[in-house]
PDB file of N, CA and C in Angstrom:
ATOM      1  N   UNK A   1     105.995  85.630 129.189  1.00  0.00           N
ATOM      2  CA  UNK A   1     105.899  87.069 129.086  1.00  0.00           C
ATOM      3  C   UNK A   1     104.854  87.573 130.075  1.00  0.00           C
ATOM      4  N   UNK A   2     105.144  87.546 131.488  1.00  0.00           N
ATOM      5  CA  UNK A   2     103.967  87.857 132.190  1.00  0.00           C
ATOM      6  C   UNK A   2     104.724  89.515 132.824  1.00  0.00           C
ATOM      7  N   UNK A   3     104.104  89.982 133.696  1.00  0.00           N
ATOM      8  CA  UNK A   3     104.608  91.372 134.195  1.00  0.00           C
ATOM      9  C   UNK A   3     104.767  91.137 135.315  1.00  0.00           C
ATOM     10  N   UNK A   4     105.334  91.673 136.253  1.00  0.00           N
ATOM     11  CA  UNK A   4     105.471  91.985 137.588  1.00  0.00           C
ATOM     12  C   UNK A   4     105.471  92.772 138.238  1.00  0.00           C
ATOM     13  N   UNK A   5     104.106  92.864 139.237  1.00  0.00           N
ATOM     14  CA  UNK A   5     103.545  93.478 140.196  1.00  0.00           C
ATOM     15  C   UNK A   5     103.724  94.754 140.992  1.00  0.00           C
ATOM     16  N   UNK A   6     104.890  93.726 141.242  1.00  0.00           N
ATOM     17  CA  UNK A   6     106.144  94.958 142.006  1.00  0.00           C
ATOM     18  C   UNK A   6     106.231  96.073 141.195  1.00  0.00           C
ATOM     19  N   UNK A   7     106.603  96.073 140.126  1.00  0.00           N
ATOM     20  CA  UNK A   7     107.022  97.212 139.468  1.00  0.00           C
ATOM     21  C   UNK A   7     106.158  98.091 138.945  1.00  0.00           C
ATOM     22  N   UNK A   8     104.820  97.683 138.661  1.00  0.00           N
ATOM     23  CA  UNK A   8     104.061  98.505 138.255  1.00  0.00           C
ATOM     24  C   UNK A   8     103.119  99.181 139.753  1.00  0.00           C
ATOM     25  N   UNK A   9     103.263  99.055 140.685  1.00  0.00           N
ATOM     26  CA  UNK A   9     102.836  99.125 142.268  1.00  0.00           C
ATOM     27  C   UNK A   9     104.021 100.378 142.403  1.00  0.00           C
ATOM     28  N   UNK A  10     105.376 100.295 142.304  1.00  0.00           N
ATOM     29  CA  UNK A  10     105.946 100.715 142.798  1.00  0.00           C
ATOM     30  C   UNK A  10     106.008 102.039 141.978  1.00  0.00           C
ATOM     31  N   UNK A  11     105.907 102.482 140.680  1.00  0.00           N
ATOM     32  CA  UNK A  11     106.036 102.990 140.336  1.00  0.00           C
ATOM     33  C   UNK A  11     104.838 104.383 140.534  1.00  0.00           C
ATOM     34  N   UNK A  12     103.660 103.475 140.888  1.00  0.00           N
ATOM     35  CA  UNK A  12     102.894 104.261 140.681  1.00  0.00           C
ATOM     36  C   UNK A  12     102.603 104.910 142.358  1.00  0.00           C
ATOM     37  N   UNK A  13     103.370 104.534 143.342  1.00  0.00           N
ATOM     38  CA  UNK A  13     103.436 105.026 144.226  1.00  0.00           C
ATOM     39  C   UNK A  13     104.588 105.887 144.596  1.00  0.00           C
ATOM     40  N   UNK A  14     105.652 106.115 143.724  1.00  0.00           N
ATOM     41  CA  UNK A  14     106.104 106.897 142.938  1.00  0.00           C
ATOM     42  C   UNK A  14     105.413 108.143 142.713  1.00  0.00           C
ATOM     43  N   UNK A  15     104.797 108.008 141.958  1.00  0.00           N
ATOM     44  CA  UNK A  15     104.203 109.290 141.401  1.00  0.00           C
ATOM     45  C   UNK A  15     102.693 109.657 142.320  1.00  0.00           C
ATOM     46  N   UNK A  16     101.867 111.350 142.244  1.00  0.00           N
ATOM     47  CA  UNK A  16     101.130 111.653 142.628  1.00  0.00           C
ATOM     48  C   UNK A  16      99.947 110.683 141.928  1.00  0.00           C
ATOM     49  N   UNK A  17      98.889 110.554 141.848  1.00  0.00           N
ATOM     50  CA  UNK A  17      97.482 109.785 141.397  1.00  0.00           C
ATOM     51  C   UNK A  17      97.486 111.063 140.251  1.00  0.00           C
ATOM     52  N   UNK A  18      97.132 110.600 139.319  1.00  0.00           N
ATOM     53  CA  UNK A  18      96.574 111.210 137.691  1.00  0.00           C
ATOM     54  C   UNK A  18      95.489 111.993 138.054  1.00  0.00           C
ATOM     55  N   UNK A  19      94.949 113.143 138.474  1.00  0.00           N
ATOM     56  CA  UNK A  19      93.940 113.314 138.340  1.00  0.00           C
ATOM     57  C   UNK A  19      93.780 114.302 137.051  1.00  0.00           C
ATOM     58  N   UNK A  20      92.728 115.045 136.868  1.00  0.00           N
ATOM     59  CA  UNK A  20      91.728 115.852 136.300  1.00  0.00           C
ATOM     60  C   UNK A  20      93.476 116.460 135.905  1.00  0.00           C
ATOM     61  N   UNK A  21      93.404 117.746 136.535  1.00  0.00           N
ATOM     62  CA  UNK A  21      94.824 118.988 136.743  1.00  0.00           C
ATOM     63  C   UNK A  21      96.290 118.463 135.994  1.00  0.00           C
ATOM     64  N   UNK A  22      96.047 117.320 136.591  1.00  0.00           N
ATOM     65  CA  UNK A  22      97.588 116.511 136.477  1.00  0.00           C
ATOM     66  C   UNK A  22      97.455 116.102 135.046  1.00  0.00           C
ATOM     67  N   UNK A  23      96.816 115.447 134.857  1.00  0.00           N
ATOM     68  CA  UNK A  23      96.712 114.954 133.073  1.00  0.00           C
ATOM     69  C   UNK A  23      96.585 116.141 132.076  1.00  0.00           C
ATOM     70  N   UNK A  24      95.770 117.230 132.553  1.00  0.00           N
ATOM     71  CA  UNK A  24      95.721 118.233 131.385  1.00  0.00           C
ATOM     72  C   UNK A  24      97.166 118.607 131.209  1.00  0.00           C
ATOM     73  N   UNK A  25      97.757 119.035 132.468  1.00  0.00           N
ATOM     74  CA  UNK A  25      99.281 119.385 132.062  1.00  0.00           C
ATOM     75  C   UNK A  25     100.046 118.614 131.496  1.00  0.00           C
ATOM     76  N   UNK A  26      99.889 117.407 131.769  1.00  0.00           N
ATOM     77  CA  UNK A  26     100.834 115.992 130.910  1.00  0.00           C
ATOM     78  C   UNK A  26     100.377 116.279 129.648  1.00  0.00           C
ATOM     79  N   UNK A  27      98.951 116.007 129.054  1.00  0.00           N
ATOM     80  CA  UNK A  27      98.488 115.631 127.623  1.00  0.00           C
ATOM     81  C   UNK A  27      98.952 117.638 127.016  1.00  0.00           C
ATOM     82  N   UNK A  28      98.661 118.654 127.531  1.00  0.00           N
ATOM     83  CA  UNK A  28      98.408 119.792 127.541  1.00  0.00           C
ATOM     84  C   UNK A  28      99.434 120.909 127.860  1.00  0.00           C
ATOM     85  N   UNK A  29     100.589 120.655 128.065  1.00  0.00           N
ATOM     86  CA  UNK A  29     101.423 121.410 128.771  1.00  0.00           C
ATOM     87  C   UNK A  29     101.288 123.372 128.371  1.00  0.00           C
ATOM     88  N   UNK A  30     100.805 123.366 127.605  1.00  0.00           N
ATOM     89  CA  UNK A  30     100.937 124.658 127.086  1.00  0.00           C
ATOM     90  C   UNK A  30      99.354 125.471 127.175  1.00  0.00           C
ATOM     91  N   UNK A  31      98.329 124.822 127.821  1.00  0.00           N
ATOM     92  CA  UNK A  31      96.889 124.940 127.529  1.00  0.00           C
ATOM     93  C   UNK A  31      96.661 126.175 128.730  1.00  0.00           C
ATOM     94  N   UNK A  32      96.042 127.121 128.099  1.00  0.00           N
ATOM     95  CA  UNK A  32      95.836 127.982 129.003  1.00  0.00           C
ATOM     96  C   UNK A  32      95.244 127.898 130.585  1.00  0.00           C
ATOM     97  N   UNK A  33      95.248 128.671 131.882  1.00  0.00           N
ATOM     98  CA  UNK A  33      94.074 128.730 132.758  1.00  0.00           C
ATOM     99  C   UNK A  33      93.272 129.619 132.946  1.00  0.00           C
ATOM    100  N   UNK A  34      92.406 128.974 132.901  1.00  0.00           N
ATOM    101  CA  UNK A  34      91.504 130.564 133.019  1.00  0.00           C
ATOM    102  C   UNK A  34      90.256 130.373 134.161  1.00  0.00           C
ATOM    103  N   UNK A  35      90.404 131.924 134.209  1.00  0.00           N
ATOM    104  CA  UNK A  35      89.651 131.826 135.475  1.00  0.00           C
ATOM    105  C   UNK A  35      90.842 132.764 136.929  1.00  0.00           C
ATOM    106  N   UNK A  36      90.592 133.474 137.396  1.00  0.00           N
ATOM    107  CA  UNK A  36      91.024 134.046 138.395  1.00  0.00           C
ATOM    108  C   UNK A  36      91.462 133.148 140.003  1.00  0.00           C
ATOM    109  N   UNK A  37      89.996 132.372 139.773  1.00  0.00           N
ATOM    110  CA  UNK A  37      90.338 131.434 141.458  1.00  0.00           C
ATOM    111  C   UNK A  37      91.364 130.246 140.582  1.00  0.00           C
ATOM    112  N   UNK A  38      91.793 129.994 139.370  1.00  0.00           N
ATOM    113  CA  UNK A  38      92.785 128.032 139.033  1.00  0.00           C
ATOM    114  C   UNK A  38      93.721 129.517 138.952  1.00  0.00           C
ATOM    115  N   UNK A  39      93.897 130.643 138.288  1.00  0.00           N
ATOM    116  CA  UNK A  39      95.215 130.958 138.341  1.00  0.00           C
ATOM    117  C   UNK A  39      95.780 131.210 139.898  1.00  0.00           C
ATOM    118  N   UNK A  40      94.656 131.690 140.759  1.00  0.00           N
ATOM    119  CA  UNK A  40      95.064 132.005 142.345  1.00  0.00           C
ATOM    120  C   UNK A  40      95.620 130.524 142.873  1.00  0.00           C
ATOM    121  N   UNK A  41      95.149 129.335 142.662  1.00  0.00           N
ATOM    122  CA  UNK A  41      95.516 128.657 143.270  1.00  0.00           C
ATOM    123  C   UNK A  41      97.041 127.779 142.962  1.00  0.00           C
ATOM    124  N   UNK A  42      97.556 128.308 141.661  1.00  0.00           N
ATOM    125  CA  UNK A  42      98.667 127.727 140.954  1.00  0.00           C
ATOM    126  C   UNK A  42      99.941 129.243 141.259  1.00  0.00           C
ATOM    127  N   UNK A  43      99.195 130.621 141.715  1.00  0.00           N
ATOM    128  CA  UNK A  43     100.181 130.869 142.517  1.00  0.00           C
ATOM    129  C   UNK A  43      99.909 131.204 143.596  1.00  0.00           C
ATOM    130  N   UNK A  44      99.236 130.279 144.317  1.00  0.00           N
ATOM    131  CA  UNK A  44      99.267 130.149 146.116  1.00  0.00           C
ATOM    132  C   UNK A  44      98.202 130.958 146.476  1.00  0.00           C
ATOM    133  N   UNK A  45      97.627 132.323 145.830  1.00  0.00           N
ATOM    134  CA  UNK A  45      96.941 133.757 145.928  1.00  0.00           C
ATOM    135  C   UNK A  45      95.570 133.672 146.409  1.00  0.00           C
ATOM    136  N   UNK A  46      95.437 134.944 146.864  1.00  0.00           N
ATOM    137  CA  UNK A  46      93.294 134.593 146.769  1.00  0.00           C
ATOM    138  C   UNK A  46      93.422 135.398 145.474  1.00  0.00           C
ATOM    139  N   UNK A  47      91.721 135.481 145.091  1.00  0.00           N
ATOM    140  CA  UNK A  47      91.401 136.147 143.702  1.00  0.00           C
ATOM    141  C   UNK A  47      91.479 137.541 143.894  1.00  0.00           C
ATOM    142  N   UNK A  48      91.418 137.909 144.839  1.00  0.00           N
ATOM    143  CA  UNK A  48      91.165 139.349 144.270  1.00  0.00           C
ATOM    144  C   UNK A  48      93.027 139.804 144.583  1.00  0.00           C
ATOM    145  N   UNK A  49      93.552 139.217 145.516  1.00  0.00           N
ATOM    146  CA  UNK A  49      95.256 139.573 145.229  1.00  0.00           C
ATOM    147  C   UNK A  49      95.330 139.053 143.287  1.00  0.00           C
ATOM    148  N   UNK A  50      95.117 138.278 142.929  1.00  0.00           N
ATOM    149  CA  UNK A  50      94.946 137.975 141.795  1.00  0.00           C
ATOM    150  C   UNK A  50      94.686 139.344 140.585  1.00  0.00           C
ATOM    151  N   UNK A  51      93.159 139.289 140.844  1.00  0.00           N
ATOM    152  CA  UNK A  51      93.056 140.271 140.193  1.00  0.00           C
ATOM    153  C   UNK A  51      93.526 141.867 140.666  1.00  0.00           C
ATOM    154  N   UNK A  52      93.889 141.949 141.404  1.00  0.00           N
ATOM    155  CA  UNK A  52      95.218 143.353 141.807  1.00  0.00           C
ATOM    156  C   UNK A  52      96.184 143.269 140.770  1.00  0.00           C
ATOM    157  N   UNK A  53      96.969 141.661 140.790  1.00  0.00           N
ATOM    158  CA  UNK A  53      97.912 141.234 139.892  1.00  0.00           C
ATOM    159  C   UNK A  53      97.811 141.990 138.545  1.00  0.00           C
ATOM    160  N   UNK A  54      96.300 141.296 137.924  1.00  0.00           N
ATOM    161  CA  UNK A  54      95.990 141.333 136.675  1.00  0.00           C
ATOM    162  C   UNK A  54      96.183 142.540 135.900  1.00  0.00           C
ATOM    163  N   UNK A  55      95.800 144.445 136.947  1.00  0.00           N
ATOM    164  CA  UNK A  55      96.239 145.236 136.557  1.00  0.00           C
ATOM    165  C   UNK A  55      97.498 145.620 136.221  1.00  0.00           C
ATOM    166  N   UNK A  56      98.807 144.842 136.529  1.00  0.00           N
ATOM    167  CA  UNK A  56     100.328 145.563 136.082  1.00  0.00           C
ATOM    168  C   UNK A  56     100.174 144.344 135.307  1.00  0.00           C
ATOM    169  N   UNK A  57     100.755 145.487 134.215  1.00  0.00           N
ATOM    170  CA  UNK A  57     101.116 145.068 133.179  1.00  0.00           C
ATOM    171  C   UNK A  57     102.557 144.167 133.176  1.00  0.00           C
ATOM    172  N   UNK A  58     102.957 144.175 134.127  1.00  0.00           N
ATOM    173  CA  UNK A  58     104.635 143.295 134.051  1.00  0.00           C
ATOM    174  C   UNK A  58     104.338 141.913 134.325  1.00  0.00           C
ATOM    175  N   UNK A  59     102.793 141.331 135.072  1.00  0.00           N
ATOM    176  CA  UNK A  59     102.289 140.509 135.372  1.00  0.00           C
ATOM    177  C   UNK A  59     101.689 139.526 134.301  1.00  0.00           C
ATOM    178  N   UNK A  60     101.894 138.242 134.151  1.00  0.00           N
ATOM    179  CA  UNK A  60     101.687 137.469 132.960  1.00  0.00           C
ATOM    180  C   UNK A  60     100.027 137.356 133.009  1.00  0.00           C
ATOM    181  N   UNK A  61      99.194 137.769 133.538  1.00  0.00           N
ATOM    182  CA  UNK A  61      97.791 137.490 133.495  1.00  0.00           C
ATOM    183  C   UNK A  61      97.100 138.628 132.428  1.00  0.00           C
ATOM    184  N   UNK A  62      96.352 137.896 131.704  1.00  0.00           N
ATOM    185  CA  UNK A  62      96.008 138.311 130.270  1.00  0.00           C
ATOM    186  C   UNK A  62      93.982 138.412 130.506  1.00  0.00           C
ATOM    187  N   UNK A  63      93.768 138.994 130.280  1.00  0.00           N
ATOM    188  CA  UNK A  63      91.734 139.501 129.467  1.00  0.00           C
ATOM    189  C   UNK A  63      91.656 139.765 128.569  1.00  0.00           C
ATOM    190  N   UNK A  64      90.824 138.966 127.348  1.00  0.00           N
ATOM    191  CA  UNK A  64      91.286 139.154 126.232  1.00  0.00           C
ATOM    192  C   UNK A  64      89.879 140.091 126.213  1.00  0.00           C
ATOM    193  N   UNK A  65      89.863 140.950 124.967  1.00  0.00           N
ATOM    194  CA  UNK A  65      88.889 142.236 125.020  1.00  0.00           C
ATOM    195  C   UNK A  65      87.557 141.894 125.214  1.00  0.00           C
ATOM    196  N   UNK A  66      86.936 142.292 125.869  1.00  0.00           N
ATOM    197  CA  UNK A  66      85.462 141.919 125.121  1.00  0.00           C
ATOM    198  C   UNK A  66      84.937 140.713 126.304  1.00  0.00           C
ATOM    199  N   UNK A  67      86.456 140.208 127.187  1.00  0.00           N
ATOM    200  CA  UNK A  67      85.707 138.880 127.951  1.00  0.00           C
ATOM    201  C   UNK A  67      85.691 138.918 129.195  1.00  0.00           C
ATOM    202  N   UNK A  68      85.186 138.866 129.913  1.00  0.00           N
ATOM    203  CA  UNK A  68      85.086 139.099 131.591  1.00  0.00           C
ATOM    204  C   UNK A  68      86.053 138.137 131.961  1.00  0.00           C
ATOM    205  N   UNK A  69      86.191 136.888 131.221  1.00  0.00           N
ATOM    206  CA  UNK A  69      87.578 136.274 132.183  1.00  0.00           C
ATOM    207  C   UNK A  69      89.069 136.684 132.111  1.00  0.00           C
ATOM    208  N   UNK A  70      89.790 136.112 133.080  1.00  0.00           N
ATOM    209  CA  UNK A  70      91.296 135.852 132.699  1.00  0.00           C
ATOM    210  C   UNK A  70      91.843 135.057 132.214  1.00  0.00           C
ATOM    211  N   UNK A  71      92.924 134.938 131.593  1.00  0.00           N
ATOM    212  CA  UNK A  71      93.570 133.546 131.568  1.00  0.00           C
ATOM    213  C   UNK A  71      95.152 133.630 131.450  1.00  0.00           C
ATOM    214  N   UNK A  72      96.091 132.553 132.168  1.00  0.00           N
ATOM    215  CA  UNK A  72      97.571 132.803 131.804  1.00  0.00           C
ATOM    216  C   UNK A  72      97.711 131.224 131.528  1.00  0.00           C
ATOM    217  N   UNK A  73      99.360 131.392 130.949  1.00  0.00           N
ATOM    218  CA  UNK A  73      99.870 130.210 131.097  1.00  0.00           C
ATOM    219  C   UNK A  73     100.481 130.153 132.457  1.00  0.00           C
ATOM    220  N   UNK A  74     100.717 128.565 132.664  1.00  0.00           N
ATOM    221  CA  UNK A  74     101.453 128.527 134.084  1.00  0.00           C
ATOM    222  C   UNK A  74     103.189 128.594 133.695  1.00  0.00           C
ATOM    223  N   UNK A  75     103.374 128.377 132.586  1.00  0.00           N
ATOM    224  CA  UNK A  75     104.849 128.557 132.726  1.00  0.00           C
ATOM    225  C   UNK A  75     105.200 129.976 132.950  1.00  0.00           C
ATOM    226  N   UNK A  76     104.528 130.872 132.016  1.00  0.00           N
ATOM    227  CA  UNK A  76     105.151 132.145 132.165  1.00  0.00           C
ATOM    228  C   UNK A  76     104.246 132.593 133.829  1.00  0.00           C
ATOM    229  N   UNK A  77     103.448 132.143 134.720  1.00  0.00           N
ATOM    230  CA  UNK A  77     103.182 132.435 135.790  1.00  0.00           C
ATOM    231  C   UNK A  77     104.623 132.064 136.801  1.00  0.00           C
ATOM    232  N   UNK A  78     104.814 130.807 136.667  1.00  0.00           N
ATOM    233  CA  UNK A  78     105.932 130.193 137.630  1.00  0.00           C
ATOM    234  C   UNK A  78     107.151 131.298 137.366  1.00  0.00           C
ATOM    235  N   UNK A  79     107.304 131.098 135.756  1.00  0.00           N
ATOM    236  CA  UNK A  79     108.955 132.166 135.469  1.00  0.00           C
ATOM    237  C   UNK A  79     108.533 133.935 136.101  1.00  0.00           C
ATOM    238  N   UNK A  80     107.345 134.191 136.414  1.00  0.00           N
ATOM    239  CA  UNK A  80     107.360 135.364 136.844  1.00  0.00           C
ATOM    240  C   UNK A  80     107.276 135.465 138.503  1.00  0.00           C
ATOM    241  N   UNK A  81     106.587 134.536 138.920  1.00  0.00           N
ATOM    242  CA  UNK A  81     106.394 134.397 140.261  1.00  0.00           C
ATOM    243  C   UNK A  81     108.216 134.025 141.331  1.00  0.00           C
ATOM    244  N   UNK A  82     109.143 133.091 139.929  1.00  0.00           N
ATOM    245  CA  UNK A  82     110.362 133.212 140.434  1.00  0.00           C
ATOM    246  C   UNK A  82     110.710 134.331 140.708  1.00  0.00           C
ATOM    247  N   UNK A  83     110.726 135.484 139.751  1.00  0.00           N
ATOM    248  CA  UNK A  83     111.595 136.327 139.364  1.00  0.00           C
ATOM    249  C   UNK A  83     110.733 137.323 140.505  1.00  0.00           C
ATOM    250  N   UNK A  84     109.764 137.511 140.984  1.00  0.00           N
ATOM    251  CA  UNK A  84     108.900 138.908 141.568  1.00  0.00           C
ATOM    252  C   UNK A  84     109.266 138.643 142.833  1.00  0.00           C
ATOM    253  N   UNK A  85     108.780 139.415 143.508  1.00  0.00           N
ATOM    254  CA  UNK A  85     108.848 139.673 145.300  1.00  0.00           C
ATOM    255  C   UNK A  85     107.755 140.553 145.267  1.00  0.00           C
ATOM    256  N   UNK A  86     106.675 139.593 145.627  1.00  0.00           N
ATOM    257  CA  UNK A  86     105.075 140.080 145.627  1.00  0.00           C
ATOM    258  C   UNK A  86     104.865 140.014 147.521  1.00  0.00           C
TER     259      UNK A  86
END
C-alpha cells in the first residue's frame, strides 16, 4: 500500500498553490469581503471606482449602519459584474 508520486505531483500542478484567498473560498465559500481595496481587486476596480459603485443601489456592495466599512459577497459581485456594462 505505498502511493505514487506521480500522481500526487501531478495533480497538484494541476491546480493553483492553496494560498491565504484560495482556502477561505474553498473552506468559506459564502464568507463575506470586506473592505473596498479585496472587493476592488475581485472586480478588477480601483477603490474609489469601487466606492462610486457602492452608491447605486443596483450594485451588490453593502455598509452596514453605523460602520465605515464595506462588504459584499463575491458571488452576487461576479452575477452582477456578468450582467452590468460598467
Amino acid at each position: 500500500m505505498g502511493f505514487e508520486m506521480g500522481k500526487f505531483q501531478k495533480a497538484d500542478a494541476d491546480n493553483p498553490p492553496l494560498d491565504r484567498r484560495r482556502a477561505d473560498e474553498v473552506l468559506e465559500p459564502n464568507r463575506p469581503i470586506w473592505g473596498l481595496e479585496e472587493i476592488g481587486k475581485v472586480l478588477g476596480l480601483s477603490v474609489n471606482k469601487c466606492r462610486e459603485l457602492a452608491k447605486d443601489p443596483r450594485v451588490p456592495i453593502y455598509k452596514p449602519e453605523g460602520s465605515g466599512r464595506h462588504f459584499a459577497y463575491k458571488s452576487e459581485l461576479v452575477a452582477w459584474l456578468r450582467a452590468a456594462k460598467i
